[in-house]
Every structure is written in structure tokens, then in C-alpha cells.
PDB file of N, CA and C in Angstrom:
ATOM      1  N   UNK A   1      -0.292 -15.975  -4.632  1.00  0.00           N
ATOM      2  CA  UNK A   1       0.922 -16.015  -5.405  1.00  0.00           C
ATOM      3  C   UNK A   1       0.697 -15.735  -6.892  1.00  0.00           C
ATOM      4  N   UNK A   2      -0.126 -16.354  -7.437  1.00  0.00           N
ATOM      5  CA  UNK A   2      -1.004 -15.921  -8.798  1.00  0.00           C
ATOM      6  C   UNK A   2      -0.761 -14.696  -9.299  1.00  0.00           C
ATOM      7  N   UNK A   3      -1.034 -13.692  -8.050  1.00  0.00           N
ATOM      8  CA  UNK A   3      -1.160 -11.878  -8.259  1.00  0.00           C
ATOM      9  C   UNK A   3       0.387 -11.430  -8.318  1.00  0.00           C
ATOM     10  N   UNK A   4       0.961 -12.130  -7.750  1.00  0.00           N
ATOM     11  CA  UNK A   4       2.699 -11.711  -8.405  1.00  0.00           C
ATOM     12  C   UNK A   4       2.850 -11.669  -9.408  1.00  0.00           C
ATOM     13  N   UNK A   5       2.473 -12.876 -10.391  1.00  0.00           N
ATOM     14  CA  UNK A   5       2.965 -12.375 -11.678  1.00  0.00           C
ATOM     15  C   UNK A   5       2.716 -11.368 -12.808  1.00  0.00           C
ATOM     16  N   UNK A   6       1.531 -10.341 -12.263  1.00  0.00           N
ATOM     17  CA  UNK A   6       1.015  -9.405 -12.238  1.00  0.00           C
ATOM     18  C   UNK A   6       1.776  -7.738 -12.012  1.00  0.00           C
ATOM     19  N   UNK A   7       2.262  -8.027 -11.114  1.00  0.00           N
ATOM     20  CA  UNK A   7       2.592  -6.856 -10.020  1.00  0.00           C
ATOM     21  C   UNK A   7       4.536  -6.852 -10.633  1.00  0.00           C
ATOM     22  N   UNK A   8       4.098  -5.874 -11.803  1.00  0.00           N
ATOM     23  CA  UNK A   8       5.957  -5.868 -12.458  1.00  0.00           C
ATOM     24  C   UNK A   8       6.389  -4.673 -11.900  1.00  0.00           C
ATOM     25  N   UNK A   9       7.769  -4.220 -11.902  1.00  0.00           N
ATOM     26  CA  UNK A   9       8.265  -3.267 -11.572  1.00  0.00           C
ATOM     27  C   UNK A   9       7.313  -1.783 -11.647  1.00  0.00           C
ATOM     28  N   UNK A  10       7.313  -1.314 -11.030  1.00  0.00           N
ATOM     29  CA  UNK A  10       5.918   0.181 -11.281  1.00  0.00           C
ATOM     30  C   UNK A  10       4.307  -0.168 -11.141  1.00  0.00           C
ATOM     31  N   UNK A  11       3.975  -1.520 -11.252  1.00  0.00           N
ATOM     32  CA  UNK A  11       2.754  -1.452 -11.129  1.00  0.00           C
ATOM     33  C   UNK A  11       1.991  -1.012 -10.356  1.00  0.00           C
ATOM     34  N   UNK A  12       2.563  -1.497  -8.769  1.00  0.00           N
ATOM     35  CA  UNK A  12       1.565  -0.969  -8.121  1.00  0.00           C
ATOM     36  C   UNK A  12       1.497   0.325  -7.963  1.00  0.00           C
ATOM     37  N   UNK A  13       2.186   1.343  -7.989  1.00  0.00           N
ATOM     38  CA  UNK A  13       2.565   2.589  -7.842  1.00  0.00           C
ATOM     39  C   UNK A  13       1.324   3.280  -9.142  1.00  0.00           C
ATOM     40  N   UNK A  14       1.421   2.429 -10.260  1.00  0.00           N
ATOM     41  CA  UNK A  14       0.339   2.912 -11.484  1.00  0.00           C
ATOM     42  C   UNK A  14      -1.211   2.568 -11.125  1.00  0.00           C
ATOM     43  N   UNK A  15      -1.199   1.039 -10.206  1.00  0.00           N
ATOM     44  CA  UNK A  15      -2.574   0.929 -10.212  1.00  0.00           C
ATOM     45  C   UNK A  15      -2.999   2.340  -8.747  1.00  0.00           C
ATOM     46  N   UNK A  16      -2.208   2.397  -7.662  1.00  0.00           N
ATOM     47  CA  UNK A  16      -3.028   3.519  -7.009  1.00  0.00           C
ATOM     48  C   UNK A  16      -3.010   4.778  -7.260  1.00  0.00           C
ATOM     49  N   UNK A  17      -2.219   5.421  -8.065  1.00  0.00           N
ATOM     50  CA  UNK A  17      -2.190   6.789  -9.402  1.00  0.00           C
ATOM     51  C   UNK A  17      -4.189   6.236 -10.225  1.00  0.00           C
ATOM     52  N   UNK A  18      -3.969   5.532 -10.859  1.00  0.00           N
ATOM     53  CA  UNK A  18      -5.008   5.164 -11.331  1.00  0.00           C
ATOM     54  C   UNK A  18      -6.550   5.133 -10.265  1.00  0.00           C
ATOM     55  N   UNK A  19      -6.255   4.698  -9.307  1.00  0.00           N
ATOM     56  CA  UNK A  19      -7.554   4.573  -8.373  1.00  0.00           C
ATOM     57  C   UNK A  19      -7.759   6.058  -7.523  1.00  0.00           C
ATOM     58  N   UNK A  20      -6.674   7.026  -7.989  1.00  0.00           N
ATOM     59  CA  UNK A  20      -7.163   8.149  -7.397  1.00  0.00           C
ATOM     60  C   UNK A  20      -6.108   8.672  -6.223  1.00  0.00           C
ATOM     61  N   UNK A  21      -5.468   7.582  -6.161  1.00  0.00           N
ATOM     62  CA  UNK A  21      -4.307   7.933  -4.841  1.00  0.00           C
ATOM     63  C   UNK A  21      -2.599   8.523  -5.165  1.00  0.00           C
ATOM     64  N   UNK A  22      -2.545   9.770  -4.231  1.00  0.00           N
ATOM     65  CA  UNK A  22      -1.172  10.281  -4.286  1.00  0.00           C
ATOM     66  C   UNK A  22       0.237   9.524  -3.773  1.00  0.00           C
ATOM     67  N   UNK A  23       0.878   8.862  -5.110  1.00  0.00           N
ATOM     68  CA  UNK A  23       2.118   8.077  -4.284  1.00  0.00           C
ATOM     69  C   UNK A  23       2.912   9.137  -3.540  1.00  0.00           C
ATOM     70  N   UNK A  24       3.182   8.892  -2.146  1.00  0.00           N
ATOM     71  CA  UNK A  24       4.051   9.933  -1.191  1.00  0.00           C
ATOM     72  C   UNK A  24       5.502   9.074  -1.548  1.00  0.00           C
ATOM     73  N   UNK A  25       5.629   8.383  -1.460  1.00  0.00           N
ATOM     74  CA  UNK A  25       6.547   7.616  -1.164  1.00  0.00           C
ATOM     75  C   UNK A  25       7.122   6.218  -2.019  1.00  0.00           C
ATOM     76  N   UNK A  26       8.104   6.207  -2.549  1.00  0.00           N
ATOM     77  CA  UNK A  26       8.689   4.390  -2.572  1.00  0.00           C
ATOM     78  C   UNK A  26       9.733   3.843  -1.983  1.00  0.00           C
ATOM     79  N   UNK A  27       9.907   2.629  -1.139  1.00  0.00           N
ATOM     80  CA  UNK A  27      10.966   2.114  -0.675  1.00  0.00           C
ATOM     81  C   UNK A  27      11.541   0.449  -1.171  1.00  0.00           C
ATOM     82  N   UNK A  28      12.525   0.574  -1.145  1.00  0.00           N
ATOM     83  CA  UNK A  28      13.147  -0.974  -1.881  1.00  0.00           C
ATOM     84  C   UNK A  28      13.004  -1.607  -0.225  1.00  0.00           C
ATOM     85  N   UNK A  29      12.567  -2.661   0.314  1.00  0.00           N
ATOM     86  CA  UNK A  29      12.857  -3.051   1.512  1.00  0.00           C
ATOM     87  C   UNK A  29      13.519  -4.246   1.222  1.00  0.00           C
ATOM     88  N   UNK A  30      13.663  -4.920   0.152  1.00  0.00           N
ATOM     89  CA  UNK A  30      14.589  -5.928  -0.448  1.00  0.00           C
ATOM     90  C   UNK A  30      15.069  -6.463   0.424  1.00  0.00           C
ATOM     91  N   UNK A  31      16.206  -5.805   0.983  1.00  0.00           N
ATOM     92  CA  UNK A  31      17.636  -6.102   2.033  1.00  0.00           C
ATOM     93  C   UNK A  31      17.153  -6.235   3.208  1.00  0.00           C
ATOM     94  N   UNK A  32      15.856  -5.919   3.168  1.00  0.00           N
ATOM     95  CA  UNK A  32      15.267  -6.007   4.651  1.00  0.00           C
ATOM     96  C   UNK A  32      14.719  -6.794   5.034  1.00  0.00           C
ATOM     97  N   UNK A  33      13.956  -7.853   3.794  1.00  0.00           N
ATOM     98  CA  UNK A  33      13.412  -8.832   4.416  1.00  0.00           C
ATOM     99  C   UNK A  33      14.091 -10.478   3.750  1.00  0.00           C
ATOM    100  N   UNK A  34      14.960 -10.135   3.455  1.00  0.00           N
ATOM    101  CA  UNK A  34      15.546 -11.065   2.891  1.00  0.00           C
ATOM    102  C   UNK A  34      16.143 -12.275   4.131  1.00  0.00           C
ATOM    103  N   UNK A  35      16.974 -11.772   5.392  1.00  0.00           N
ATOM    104  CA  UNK A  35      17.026 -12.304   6.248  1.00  0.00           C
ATOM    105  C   UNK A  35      15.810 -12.990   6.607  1.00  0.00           C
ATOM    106  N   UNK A  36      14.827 -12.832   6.981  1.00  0.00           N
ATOM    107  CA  UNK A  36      13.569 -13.372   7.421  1.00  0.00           C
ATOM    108  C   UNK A  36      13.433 -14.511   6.331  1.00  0.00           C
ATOM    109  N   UNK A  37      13.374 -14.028   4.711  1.00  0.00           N
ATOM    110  CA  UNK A  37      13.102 -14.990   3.918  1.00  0.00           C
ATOM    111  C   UNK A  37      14.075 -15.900   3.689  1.00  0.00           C
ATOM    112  N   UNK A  38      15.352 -16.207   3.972  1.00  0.00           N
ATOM    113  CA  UNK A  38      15.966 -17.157   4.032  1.00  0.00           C
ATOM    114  C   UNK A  38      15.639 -17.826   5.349  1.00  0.00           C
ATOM    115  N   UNK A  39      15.283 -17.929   6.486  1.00  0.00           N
ATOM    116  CA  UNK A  39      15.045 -18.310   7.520  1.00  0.00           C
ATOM    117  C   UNK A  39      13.481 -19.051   7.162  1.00  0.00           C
ATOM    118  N   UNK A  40      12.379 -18.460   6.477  1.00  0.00           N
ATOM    119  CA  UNK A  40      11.580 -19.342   6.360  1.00  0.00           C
ATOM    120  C   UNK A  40      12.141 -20.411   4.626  1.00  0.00           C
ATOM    121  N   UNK A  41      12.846 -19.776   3.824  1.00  0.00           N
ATOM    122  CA  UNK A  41      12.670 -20.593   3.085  1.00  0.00           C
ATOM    123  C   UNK A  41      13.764 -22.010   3.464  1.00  0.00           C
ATOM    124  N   UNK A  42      14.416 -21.758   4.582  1.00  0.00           N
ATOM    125  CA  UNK A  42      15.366 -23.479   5.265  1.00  0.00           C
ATOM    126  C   UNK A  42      14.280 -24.098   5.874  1.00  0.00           C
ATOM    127  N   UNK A  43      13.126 -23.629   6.468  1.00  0.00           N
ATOM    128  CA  UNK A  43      11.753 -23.839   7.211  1.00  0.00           C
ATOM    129  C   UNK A  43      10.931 -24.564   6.194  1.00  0.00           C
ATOM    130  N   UNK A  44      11.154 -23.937   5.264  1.00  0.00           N
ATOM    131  CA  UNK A  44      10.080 -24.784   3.959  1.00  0.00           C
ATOM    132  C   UNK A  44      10.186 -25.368   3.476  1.00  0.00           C
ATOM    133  N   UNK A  45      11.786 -25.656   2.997  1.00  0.00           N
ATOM    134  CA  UNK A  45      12.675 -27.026   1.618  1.00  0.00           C
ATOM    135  C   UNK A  45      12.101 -28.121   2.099  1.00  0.00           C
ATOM    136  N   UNK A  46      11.874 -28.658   3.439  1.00  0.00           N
ATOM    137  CA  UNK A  46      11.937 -30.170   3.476  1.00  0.00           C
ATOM    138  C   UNK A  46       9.812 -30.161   3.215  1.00  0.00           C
ATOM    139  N   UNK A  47       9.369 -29.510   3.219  1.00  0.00           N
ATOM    140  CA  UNK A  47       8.076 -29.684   3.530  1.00  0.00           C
ATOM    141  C   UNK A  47       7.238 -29.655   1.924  1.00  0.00           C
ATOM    142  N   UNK A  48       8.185 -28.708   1.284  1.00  0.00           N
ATOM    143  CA  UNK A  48       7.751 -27.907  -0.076  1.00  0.00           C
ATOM    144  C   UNK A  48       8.546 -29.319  -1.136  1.00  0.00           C
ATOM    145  N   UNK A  49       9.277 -29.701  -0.345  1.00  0.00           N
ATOM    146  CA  UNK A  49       9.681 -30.635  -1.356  1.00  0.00           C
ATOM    147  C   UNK A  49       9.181 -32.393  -1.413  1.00  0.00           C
ATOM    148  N   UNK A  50       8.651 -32.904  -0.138  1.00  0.00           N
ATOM    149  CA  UNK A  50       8.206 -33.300   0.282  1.00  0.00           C
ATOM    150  C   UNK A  50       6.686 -33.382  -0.602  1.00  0.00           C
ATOM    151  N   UNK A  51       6.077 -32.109  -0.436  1.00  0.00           N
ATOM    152  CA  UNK A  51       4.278 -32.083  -1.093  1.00  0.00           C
ATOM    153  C   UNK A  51       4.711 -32.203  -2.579  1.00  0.00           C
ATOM    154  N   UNK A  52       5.858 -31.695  -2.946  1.00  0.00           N
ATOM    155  CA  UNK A  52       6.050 -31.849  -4.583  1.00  0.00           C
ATOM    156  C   UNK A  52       5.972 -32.816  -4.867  1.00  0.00           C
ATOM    157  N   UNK A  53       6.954 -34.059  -4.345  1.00  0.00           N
ATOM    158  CA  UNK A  53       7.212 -35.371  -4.619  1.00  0.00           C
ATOM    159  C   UNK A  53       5.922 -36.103  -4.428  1.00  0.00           C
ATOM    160  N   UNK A  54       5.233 -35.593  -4.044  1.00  0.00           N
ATOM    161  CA  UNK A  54       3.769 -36.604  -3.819  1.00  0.00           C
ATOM    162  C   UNK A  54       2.817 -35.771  -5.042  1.00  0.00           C
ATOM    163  N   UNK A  55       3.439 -34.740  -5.555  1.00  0.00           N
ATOM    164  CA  UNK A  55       2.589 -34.101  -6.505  1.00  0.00           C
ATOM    165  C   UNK A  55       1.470 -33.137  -5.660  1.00  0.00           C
ATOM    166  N   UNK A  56       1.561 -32.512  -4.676  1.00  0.00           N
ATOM    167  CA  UNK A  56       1.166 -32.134  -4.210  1.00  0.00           C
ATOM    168  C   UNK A  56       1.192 -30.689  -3.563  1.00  0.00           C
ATOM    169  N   UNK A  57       2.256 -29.945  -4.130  1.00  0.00           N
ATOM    170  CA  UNK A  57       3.155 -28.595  -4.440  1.00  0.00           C
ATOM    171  C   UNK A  57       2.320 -27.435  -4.016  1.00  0.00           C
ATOM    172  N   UNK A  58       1.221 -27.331  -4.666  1.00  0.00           N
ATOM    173  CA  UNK A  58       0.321 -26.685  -4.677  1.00  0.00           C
ATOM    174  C   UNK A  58      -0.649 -26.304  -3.081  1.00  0.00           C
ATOM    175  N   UNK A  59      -0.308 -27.682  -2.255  1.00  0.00           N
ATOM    176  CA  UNK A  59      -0.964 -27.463  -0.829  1.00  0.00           C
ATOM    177  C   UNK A  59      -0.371 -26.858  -0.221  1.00  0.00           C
ATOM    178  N   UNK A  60       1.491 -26.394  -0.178  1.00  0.00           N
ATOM    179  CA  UNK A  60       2.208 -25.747   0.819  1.00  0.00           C
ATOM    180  C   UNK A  60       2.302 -23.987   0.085  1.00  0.00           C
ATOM    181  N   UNK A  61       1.669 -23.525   0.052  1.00  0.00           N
ATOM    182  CA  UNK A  61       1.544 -22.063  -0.922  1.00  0.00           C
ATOM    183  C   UNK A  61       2.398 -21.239   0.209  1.00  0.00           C
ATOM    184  N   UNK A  62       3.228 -21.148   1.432  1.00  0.00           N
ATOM    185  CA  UNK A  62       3.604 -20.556   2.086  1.00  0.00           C
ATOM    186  C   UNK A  62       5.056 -21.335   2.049  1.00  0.00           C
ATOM    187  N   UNK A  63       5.328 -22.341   2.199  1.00  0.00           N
ATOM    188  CA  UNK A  63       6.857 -22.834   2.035  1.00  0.00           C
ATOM    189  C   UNK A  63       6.674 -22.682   0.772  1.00  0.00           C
ATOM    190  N   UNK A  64       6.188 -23.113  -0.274  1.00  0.00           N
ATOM    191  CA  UNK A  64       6.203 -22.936  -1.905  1.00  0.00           C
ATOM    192  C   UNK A  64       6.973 -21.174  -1.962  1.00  0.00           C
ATOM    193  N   UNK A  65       6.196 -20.285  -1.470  1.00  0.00           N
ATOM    194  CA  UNK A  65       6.733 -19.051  -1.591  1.00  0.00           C
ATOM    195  C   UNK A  65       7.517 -18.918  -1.185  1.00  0.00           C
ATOM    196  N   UNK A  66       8.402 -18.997  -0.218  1.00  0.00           N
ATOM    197  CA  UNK A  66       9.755 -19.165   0.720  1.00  0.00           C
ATOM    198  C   UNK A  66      10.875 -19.335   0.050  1.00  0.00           C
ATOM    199  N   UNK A  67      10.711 -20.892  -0.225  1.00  0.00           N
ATOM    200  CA  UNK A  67      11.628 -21.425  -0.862  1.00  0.00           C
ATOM    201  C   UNK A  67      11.790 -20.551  -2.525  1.00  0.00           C
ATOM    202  N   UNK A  68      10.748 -20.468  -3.541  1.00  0.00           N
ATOM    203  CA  UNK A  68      10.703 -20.156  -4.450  1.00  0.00           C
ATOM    204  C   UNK A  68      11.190 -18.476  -4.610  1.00  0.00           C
ATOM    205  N   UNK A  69      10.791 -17.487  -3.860  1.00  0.00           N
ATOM    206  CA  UNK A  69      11.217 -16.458  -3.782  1.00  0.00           C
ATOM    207  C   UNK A  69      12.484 -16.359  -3.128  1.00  0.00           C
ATOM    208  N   UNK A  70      12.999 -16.948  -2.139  1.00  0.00           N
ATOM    209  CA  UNK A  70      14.610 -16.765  -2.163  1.00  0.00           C
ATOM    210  C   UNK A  70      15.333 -17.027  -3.161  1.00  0.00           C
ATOM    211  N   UNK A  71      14.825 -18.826  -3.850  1.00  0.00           N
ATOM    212  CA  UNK A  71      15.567 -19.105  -4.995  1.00  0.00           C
ATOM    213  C   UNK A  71      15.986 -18.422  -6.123  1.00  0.00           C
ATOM    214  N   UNK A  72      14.978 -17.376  -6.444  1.00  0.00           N
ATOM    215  CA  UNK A  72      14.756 -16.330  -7.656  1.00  0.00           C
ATOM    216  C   UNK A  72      14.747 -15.415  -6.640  1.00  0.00           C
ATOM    217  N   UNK A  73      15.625 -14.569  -6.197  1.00  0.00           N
ATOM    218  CA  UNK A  73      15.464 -13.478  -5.500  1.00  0.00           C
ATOM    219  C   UNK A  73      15.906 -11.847  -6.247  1.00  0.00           C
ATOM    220  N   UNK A  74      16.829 -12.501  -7.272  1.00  0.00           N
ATOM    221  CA  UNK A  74      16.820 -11.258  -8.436  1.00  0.00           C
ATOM    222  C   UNK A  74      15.881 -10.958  -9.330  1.00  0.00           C
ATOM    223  N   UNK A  75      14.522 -11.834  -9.225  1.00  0.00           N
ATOM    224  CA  UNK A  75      13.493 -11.478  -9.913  1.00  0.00           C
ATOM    225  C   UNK A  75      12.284 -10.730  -9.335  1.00  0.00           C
ATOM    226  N   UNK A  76      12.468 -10.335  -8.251  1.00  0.00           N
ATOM    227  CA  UNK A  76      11.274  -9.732  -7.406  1.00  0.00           C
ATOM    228  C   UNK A  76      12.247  -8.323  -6.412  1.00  0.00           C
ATOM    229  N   UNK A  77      11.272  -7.541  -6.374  1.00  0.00           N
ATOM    230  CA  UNK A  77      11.299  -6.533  -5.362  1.00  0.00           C
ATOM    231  C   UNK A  77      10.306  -5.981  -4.219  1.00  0.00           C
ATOM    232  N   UNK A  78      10.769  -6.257  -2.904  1.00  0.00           N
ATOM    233  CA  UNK A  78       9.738  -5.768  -1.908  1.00  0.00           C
ATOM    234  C   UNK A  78       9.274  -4.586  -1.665  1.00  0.00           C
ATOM    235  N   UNK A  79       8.525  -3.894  -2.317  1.00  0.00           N
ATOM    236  CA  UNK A  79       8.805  -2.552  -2.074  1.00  0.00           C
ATOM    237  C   UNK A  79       7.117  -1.783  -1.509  1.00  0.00           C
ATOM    238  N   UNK A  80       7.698  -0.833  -0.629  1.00  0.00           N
ATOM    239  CA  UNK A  80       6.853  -0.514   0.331  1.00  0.00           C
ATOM    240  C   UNK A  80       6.565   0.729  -0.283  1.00  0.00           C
ATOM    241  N   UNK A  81       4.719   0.829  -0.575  1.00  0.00           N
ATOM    242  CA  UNK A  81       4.388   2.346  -1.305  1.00  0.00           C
ATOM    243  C   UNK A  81       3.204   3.366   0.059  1.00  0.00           C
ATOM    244  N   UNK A  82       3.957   4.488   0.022  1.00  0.00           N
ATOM    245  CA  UNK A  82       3.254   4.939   0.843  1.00  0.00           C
ATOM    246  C   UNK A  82       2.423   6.507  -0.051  1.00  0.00           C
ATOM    247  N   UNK A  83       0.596   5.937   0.227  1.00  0.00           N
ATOM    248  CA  UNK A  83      -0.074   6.681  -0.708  1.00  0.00           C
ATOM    249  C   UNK A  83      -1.032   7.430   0.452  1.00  0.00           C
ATOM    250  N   UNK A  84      -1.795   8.251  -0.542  1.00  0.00           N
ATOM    251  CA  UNK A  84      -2.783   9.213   0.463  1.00  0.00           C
ATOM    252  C   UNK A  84      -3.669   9.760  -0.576  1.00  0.00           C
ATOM    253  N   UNK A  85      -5.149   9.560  -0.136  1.00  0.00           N
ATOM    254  CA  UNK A  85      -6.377   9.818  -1.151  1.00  0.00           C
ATOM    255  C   UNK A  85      -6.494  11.327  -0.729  1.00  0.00           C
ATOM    256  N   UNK A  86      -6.448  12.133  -1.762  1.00  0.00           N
ATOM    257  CA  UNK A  86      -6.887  13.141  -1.614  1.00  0.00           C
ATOM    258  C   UNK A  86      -8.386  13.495  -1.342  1.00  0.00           C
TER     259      UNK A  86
END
């Protein structure tokens, strides 16, 4: 989760330009996995909130993300890059 706050709009698309690779492709899959992520993040509230209250937040890094990325869901984009090394 760390490496998200890293990874801003264009980055990754710059870091594999940079490592030598041809972006073919970008897709927003946003809308696509958003269903799924509301389904785990109702899966995660009681568990993620639960390890918080014990101070303990940090052990559920998969409901932590769930919950936290639906909550802020206008701050992130899923997006699928399709590259090819020449």
C-alpha cells in the first residue's frame, strides 16, 4: 500500500517508457472493479475497524485497503497498461 502513494496519475506509463518499454495501450478499469471493491470493502469495516480500535490497523493491510480505497474512491484510478519491450 506504501507504493500507492507513489504511483500518481501517468506514472506508471513514465516508469515503463523509462525502463525501455512501448506503452500499447491505457485503460480506466475504474467502473470495473469498483463493484468487487465495495463487496470486499462491507467484508472489511467490521474487521478493519475492529484492529484499529485495538490500535492495531496496520495488521489488516487487505480490509485496510478495501475499506480505505472505496472510501476515497475519487482519489485513485485502476488503470490497466498494456506494454511490449522492443
Amino acid at each position: 500500500m506504501p507504493g500507492m502513494l507513489t504511483l500518481t496519475h501517468g506514472e506508471l506509463e513514465r516508469l515503463l517508457r523509462q525502463t525501455g518499454f512501448a506503452v500499447e495501450s491505457v485503460d480506466d478499469a475504474t467502473a470495473k472493479v469498483l463493484p468487487m471493491l465495495w463487496a470486499l470493502s462491507v467484508l472489511g469495516r467490521l474487521p478493519y475497524a475492529l484492529a484499529r480500535g485495538l490500535g492495531r490497523g496496520n495488521r489488516t493491510v487487505n480490509a485496510m485497503a478495501a475499506v480505505e480505497m472505496y472510501r476515497h474512491q475519487d482519489t485513485w484510478r485502476y488503470t490497466i497498461c498494456a506494454a511490449t519491450k522492443p
